[in-house]
PDB file of N, CA and C in Angstrom:
ATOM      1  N   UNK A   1     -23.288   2.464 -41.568  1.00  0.00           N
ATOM      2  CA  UNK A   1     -22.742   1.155 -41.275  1.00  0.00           C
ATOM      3  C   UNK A   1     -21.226   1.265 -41.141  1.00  0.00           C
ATOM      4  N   UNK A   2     -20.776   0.719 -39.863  1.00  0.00           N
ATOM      5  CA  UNK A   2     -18.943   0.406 -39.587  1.00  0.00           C
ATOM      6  C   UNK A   2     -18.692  -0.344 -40.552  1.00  0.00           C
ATOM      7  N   UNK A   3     -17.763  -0.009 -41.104  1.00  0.00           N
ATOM      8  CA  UNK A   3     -16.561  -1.408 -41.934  1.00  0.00           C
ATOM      9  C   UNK A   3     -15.170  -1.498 -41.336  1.00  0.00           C
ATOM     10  N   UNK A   4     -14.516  -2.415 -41.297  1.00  0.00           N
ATOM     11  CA  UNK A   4     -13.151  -2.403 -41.068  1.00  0.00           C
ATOM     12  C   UNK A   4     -12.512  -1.771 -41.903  1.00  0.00           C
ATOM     13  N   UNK A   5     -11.186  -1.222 -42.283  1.00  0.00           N
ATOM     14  CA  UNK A   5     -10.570  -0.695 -43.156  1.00  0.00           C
ATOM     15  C   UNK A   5      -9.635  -1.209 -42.678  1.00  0.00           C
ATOM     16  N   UNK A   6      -8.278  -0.393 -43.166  1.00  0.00           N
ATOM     17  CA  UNK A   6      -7.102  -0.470 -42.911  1.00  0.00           C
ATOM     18  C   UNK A   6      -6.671   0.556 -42.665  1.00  0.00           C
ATOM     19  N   UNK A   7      -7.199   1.334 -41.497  1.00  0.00           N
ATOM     20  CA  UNK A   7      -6.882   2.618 -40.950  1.00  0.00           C
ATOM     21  C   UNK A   7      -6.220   2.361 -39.683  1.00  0.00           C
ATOM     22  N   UNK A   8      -5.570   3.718 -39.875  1.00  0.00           N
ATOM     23  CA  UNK A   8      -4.831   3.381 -37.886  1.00  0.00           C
ATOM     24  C   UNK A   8      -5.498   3.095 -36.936  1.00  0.00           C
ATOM     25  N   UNK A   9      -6.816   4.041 -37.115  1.00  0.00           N
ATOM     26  CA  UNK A   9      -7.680   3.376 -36.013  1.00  0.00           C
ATOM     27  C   UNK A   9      -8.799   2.366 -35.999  1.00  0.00           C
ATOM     28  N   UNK A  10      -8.317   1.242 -36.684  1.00  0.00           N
ATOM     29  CA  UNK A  10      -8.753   0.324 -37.101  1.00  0.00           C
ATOM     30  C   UNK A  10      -7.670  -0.699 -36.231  1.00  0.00           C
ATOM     31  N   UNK A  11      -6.471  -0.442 -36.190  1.00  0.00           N
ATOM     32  CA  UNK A  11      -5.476  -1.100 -36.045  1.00  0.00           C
ATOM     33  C   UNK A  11      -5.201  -0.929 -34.701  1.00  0.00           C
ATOM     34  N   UNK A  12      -5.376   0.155 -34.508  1.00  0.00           N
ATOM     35  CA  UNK A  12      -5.459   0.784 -33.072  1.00  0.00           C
ATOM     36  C   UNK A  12      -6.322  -0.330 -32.047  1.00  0.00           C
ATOM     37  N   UNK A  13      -7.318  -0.027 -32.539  1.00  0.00           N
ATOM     38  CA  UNK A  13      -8.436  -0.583 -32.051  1.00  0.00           C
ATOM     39  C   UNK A  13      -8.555  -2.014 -31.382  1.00  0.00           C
ATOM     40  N   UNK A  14      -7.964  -3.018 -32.790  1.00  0.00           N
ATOM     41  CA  UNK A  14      -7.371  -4.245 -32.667  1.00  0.00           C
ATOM     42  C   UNK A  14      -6.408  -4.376 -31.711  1.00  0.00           C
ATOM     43  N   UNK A  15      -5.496  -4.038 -31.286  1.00  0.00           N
ATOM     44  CA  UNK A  15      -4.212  -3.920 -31.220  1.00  0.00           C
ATOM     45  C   UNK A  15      -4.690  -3.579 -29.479  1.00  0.00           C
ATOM     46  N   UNK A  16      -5.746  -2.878 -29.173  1.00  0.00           N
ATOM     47  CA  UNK A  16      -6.088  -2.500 -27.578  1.00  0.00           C
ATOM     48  C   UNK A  16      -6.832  -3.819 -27.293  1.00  0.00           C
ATOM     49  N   UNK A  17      -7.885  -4.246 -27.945  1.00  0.00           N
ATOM     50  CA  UNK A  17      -8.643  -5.632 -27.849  1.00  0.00           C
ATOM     51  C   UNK A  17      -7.906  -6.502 -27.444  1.00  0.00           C
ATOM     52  N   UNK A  18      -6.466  -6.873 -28.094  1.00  0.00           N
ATOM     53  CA  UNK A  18      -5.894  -8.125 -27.481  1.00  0.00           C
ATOM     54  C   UNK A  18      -4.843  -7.990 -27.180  1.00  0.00           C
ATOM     55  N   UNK A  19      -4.308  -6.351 -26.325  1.00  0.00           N
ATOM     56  CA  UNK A  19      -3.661  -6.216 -25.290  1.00  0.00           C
ATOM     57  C   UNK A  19      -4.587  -6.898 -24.117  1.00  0.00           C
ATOM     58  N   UNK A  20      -5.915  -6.545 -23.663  1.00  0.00           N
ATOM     59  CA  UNK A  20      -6.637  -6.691 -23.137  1.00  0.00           C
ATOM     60  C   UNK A  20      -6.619  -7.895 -22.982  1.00  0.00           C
ATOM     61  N   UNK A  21      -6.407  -9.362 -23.601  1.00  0.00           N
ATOM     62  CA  UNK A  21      -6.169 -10.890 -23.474  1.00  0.00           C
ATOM     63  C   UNK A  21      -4.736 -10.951 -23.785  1.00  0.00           C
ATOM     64  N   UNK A  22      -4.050 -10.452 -23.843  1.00  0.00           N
ATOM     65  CA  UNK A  22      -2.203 -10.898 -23.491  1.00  0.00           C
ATOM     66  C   UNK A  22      -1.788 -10.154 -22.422  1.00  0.00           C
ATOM     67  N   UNK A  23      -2.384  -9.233 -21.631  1.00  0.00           N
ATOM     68  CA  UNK A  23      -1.927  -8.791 -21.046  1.00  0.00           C
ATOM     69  C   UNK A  23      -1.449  -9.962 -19.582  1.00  0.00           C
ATOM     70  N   UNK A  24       0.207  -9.658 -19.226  1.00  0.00           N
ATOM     71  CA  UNK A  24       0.307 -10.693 -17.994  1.00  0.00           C
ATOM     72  C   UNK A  24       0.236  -9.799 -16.570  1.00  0.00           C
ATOM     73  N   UNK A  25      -0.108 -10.522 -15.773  1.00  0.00           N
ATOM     74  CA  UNK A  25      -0.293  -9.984 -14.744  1.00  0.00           C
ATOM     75  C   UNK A  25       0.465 -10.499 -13.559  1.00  0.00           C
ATOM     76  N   UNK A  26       1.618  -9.292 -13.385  1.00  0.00           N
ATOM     77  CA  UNK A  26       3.021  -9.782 -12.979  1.00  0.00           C
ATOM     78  C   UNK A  26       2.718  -9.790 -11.214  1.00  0.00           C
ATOM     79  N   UNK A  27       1.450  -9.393 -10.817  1.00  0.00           N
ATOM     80  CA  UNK A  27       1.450  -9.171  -9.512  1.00  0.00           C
ATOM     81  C   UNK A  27       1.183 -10.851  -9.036  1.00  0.00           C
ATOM     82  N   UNK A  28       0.342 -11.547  -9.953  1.00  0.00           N
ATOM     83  CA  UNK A  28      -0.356 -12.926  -9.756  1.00  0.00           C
ATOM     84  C   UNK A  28       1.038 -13.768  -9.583  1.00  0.00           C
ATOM     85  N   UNK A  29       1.810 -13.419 -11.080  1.00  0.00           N
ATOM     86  CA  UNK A  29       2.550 -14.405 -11.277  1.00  0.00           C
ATOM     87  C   UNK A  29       3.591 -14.268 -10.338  1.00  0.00           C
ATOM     88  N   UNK A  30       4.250 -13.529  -9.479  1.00  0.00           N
ATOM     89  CA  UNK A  30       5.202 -13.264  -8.796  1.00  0.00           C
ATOM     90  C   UNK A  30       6.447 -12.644  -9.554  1.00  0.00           C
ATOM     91  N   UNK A  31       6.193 -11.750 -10.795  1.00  0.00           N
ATOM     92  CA  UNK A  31       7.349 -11.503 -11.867  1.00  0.00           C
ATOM     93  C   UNK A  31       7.347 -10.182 -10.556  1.00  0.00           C
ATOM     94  N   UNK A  32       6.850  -9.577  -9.998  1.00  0.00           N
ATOM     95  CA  UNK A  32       6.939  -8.005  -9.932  1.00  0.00           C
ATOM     96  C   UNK A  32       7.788  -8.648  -8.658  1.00  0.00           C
ATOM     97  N   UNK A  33       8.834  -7.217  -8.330  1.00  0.00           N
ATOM     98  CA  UNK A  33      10.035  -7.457  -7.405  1.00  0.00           C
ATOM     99  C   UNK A  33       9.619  -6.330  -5.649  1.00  0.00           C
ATOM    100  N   UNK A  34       8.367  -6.007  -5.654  1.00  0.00           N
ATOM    101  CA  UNK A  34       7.292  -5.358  -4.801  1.00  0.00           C
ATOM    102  C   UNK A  34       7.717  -5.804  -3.550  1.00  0.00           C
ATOM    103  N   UNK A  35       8.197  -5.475  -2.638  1.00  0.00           N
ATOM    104  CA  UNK A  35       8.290  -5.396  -1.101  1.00  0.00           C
ATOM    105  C   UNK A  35       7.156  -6.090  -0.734  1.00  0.00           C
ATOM    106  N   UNK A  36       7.104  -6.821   0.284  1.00  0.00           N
ATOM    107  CA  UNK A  36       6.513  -8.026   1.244  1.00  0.00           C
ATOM    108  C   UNK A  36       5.526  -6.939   1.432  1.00  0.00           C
ATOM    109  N   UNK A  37       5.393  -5.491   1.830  1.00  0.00           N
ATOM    110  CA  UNK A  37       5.045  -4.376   2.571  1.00  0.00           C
ATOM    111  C   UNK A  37       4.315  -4.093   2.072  1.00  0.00           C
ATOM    112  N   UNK A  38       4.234  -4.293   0.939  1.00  0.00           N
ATOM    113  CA  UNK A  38       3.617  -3.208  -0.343  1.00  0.00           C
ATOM    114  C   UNK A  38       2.525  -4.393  -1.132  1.00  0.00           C
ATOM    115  N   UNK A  39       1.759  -3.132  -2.085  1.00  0.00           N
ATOM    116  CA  UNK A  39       0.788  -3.601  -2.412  1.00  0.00           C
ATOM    117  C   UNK A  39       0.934  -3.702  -4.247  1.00  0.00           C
ATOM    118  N   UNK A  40       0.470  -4.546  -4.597  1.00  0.00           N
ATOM    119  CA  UNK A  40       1.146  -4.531  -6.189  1.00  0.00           C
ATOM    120  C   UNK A  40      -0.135  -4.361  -6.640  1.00  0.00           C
ATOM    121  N   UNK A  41      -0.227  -3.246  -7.567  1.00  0.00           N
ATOM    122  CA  UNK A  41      -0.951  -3.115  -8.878  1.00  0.00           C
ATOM    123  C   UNK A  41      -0.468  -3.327 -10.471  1.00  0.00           C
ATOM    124  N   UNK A  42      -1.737  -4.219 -11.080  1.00  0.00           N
ATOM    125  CA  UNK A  42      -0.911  -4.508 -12.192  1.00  0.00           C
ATOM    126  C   UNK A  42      -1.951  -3.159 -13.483  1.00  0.00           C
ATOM    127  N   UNK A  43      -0.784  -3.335 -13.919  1.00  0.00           N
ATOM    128  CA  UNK A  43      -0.885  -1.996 -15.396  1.00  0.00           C
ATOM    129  C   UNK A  43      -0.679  -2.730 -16.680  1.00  0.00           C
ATOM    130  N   UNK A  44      -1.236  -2.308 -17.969  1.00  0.00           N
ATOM    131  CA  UNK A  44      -1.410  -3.141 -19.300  1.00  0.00           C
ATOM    132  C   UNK A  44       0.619  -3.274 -19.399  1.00  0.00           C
ATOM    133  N   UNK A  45       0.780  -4.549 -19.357  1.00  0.00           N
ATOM    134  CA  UNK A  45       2.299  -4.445 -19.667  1.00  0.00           C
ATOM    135  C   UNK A  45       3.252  -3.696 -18.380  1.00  0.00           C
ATOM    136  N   UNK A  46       2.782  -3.724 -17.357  1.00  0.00           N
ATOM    137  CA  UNK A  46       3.764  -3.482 -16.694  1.00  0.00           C
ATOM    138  C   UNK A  46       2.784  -3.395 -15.098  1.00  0.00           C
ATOM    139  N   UNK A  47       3.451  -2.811 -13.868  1.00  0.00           N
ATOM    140  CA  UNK A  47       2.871  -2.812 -12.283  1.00  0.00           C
ATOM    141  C   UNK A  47       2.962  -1.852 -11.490  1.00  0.00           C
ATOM    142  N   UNK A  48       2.698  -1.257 -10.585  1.00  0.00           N
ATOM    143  CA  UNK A  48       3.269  -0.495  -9.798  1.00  0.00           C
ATOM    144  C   UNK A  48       3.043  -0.951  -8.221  1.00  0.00           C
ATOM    145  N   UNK A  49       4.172  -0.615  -7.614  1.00  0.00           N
ATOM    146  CA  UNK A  49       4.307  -1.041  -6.400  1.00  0.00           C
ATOM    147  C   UNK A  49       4.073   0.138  -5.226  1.00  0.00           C
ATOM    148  N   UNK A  50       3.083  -0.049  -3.823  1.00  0.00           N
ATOM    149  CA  UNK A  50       3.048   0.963  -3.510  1.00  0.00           C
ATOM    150  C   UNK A  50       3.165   0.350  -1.642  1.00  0.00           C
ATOM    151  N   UNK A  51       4.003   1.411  -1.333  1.00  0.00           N
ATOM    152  CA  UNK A  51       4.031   0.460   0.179  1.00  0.00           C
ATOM    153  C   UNK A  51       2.870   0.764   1.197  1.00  0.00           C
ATOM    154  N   UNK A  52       2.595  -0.327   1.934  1.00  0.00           N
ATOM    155  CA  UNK A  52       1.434  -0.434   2.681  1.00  0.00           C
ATOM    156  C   UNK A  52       0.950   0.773   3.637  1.00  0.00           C
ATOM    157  N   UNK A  53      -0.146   0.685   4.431  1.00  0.00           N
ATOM    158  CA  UNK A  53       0.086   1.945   5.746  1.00  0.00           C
ATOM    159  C   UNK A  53       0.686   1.415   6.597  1.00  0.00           C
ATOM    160  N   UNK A  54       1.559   2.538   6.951  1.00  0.00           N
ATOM    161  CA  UNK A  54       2.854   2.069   8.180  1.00  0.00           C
ATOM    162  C   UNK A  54       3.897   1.824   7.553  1.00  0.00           C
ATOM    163  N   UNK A  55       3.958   2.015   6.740  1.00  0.00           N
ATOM    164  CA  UNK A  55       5.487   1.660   5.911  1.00  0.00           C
ATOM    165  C   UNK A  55       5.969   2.775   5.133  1.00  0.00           C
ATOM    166  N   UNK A  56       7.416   2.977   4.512  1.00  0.00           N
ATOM    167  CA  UNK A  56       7.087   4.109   3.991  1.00  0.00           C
ATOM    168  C   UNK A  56       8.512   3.990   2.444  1.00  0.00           C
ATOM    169  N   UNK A  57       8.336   4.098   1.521  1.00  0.00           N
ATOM    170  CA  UNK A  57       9.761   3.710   0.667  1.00  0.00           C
ATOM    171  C   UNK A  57       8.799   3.530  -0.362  1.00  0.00           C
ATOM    172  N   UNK A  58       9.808   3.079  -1.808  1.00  0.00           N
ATOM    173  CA  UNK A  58       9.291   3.311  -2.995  1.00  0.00           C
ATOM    174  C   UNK A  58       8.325   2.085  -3.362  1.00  0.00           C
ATOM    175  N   UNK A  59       8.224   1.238  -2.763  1.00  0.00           N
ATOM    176  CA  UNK A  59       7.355   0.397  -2.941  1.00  0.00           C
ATOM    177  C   UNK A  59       8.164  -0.816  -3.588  1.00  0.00           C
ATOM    178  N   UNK A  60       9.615  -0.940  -4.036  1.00  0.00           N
ATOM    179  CA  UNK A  60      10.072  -2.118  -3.989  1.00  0.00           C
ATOM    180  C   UNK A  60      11.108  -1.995  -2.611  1.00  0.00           C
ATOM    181  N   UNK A  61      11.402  -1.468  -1.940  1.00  0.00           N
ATOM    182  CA  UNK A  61      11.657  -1.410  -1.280  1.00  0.00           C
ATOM    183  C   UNK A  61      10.926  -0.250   1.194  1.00  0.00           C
ATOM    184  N   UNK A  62      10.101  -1.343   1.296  1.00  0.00           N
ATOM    185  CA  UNK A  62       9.573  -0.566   2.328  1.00  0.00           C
ATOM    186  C   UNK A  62      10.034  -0.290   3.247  1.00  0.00           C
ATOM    187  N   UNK A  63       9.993  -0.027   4.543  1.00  0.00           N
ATOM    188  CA  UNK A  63      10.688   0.157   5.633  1.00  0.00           C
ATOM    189  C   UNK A  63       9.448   1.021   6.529  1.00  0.00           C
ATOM    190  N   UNK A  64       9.211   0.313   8.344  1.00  0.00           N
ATOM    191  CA  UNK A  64       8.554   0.561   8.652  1.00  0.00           C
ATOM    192  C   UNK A  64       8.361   1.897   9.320  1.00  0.00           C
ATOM    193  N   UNK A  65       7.463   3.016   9.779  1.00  0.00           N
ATOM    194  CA  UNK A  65       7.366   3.786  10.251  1.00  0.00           C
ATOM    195  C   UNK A  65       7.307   3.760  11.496  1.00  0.00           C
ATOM    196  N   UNK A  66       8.519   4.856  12.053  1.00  0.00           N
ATOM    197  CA  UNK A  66       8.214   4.713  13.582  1.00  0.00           C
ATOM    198  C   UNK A  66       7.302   5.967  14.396  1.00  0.00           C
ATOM    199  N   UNK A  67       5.903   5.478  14.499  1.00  0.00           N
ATOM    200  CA  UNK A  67       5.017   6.813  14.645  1.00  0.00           C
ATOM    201  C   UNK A  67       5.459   7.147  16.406  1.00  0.00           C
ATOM    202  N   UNK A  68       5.674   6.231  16.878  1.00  0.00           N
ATOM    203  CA  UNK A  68       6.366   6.827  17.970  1.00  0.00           C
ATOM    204  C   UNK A  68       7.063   8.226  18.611  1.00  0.00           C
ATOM    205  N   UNK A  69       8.474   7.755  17.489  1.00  0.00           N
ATOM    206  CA  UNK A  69       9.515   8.521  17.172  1.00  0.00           C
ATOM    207  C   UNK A  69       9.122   9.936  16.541  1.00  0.00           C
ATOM    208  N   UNK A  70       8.329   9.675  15.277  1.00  0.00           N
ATOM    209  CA  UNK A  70       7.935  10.803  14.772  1.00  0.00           C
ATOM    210  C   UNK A  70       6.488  11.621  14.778  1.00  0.00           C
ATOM    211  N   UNK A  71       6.110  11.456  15.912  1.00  0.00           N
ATOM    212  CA  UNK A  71       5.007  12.007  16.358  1.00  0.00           C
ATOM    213  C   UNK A  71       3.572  11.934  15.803  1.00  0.00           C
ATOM    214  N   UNK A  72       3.465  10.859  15.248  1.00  0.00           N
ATOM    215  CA  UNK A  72       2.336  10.797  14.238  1.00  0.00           C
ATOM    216  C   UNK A  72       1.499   9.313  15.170  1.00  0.00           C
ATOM    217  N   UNK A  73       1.548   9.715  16.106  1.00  0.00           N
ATOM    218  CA  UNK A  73       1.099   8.258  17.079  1.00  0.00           C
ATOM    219  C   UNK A  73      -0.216   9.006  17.511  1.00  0.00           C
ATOM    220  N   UNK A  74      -1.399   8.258  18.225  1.00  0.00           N
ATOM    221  CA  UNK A  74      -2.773   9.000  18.478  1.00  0.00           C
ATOM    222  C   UNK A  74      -2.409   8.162  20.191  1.00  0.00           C
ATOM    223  N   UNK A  75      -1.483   8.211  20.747  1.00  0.00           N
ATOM    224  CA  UNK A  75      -1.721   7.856  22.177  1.00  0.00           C
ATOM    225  C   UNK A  75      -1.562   9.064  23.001  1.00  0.00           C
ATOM    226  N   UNK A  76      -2.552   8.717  24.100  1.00  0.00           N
ATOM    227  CA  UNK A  76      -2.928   9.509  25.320  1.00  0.00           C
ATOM    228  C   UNK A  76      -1.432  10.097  26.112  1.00  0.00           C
ATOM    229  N   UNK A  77      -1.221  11.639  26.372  1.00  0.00           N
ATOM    230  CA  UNK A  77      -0.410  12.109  27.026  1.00  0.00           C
ATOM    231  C   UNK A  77       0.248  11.212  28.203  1.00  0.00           C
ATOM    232  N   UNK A  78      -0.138  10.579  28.887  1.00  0.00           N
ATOM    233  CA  UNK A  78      -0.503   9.477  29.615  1.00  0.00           C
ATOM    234  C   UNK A  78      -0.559   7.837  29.294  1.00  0.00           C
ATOM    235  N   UNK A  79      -0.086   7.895  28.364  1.00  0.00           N
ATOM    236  CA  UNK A  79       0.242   6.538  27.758  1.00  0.00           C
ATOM    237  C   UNK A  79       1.455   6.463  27.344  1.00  0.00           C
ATOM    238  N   UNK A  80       2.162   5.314  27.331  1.00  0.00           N
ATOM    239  CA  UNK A  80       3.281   4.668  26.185  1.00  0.00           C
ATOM    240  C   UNK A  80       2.883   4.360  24.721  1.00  0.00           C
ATOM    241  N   UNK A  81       4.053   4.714  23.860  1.00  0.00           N
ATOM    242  CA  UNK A  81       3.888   4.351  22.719  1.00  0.00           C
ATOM    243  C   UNK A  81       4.770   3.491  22.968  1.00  0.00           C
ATOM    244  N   UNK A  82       4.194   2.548  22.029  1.00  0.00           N
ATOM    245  CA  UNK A  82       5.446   1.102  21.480  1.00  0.00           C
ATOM    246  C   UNK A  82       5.089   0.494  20.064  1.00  0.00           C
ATOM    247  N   UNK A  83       6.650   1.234  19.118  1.00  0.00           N
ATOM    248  CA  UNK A  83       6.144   1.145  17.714  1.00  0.00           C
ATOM    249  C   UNK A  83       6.061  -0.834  17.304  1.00  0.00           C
ATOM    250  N   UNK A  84       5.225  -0.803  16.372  1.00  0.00           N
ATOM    251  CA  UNK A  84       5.159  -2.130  15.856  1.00  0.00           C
ATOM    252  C   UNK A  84       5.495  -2.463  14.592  1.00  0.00           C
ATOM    253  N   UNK A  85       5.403  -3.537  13.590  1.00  0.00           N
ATOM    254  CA  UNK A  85       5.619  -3.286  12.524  1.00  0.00           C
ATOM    255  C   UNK A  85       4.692  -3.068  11.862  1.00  0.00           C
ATOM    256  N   UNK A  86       4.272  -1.522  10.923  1.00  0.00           N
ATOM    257  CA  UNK A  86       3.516  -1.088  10.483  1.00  0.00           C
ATOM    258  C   UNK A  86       2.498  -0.493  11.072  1.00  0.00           C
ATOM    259  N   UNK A  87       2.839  -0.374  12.339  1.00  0.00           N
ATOM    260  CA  UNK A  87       1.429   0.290  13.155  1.00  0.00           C
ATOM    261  C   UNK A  87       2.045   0.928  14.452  1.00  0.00           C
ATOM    262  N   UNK A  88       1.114   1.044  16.088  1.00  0.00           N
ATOM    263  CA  UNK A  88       1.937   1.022  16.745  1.00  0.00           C
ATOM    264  C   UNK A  88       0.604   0.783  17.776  1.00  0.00           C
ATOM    265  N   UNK A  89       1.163   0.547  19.125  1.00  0.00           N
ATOM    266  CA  UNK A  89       0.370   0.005  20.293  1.00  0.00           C
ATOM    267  C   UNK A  89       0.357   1.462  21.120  1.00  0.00           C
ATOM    268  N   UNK A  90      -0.689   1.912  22.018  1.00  0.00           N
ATOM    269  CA  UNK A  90      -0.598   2.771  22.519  1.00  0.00           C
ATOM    270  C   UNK A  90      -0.894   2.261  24.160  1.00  0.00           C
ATOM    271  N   UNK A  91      -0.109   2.113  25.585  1.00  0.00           N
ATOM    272  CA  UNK A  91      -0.263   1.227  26.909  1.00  0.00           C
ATOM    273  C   UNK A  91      -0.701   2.748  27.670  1.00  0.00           C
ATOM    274  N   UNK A  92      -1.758   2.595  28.288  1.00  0.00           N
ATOM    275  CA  UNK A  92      -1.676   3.216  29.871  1.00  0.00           C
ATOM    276  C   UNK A  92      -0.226   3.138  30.512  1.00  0.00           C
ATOM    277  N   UNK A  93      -0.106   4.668  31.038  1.00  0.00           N
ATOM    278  CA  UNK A  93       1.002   4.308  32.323  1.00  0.00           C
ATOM    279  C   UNK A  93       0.848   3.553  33.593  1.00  0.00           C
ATOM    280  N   UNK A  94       1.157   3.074  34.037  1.00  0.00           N
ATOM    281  CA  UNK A  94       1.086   2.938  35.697  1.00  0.00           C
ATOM    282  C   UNK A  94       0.168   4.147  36.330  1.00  0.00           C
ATOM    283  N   UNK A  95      -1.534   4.007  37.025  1.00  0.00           N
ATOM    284  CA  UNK A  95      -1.696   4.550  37.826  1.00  0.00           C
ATOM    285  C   UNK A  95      -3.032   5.386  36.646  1.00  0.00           C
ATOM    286  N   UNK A  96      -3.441   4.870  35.577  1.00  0.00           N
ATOM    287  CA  UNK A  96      -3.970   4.974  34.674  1.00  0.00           C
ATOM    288  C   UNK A  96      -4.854   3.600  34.115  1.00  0.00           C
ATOM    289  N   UNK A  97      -6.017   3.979  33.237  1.00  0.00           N
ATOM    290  CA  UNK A  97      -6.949   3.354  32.533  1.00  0.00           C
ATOM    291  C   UNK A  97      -6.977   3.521  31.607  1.00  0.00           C
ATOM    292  N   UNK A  98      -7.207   2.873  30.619  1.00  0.00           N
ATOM    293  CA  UNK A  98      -8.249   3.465  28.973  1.00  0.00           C
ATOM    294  C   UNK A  98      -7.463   2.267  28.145  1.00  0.00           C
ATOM    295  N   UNK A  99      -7.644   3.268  26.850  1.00  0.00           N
ATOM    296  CA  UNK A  99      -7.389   1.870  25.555  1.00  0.00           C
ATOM    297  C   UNK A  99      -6.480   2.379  25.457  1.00  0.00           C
ATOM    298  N   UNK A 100      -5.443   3.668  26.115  1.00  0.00           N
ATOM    299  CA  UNK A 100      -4.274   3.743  25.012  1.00  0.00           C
ATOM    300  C   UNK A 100      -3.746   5.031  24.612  1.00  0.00           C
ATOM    301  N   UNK A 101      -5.283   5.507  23.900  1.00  0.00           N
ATOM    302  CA  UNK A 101      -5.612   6.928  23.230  1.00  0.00           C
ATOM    303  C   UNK A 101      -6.437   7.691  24.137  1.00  0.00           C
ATOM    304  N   UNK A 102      -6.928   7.210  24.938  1.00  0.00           N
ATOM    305  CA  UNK A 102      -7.660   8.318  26.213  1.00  0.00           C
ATOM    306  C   UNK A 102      -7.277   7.205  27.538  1.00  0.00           C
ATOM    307  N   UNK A 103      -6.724   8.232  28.627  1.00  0.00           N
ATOM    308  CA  UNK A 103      -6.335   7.426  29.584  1.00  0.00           C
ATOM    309  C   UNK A 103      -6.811   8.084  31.107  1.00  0.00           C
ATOM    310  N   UNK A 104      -7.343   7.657  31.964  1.00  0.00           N
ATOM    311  CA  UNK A 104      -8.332   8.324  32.968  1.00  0.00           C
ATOM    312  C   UNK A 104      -7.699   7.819  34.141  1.00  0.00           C
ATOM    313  N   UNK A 105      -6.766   8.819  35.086  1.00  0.00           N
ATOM    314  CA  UNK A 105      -6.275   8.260  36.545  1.00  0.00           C
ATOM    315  C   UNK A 105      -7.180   7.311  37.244  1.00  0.00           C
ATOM    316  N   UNK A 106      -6.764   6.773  38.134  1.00  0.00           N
ATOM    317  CA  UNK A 106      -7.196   5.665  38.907  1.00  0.00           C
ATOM    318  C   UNK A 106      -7.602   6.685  39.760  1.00  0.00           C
TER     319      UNK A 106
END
């Protein structure tokens, strides 16, 4: 049979139970200072901020990726890139078809 005592892990124990109901949750309340970009996770007593896909920074602060620029774009040799925020559009050239990412002469 368990008894309570007055052991540490007795106290311990207690002490995790109603972290578990005081804990605040700074992502709900708007306490956390998390970039528009980013995604807030909340932690017992505290959050972490993590920036979205397409974005790239510590998570209170994001900033968008230009896959364009840095080659991380999936458009067709034969297409335009045109970065967006957080993503990017991939156009046929002139004299061309497709979605973008595969593009088939006229």
């Amino acid at each position: 049979m368990i008894t309570w005592g007055s052991s540490c892990l007795d106290y311990f124990l207690i002490f995790s139970l109603l972290l578990q109901f005081l804990d605040m949750d700074e992502c709900k309340s708007d306490i956390s200072d998390c970039d528009v970009n980013a995604n807030c996770t909340n932690m017992y007593g505290s959050y972490k901020c993590k920036c979205k896909a397409g974005y790239t920074g510590d998570g209170h602060s994001c900033s968008d990726i230009n896959e364009c620029n840095n080659g991380s774009h999936s458009c067709d040799v034969n297409a335009n890139c045109e970065n967006t925020n957080g993503s990017h559009n991939c156009i046929c050239k002139e004299g061309y078809i497709g979605d973008g990412q595969s593009c088939q002469g006229i």
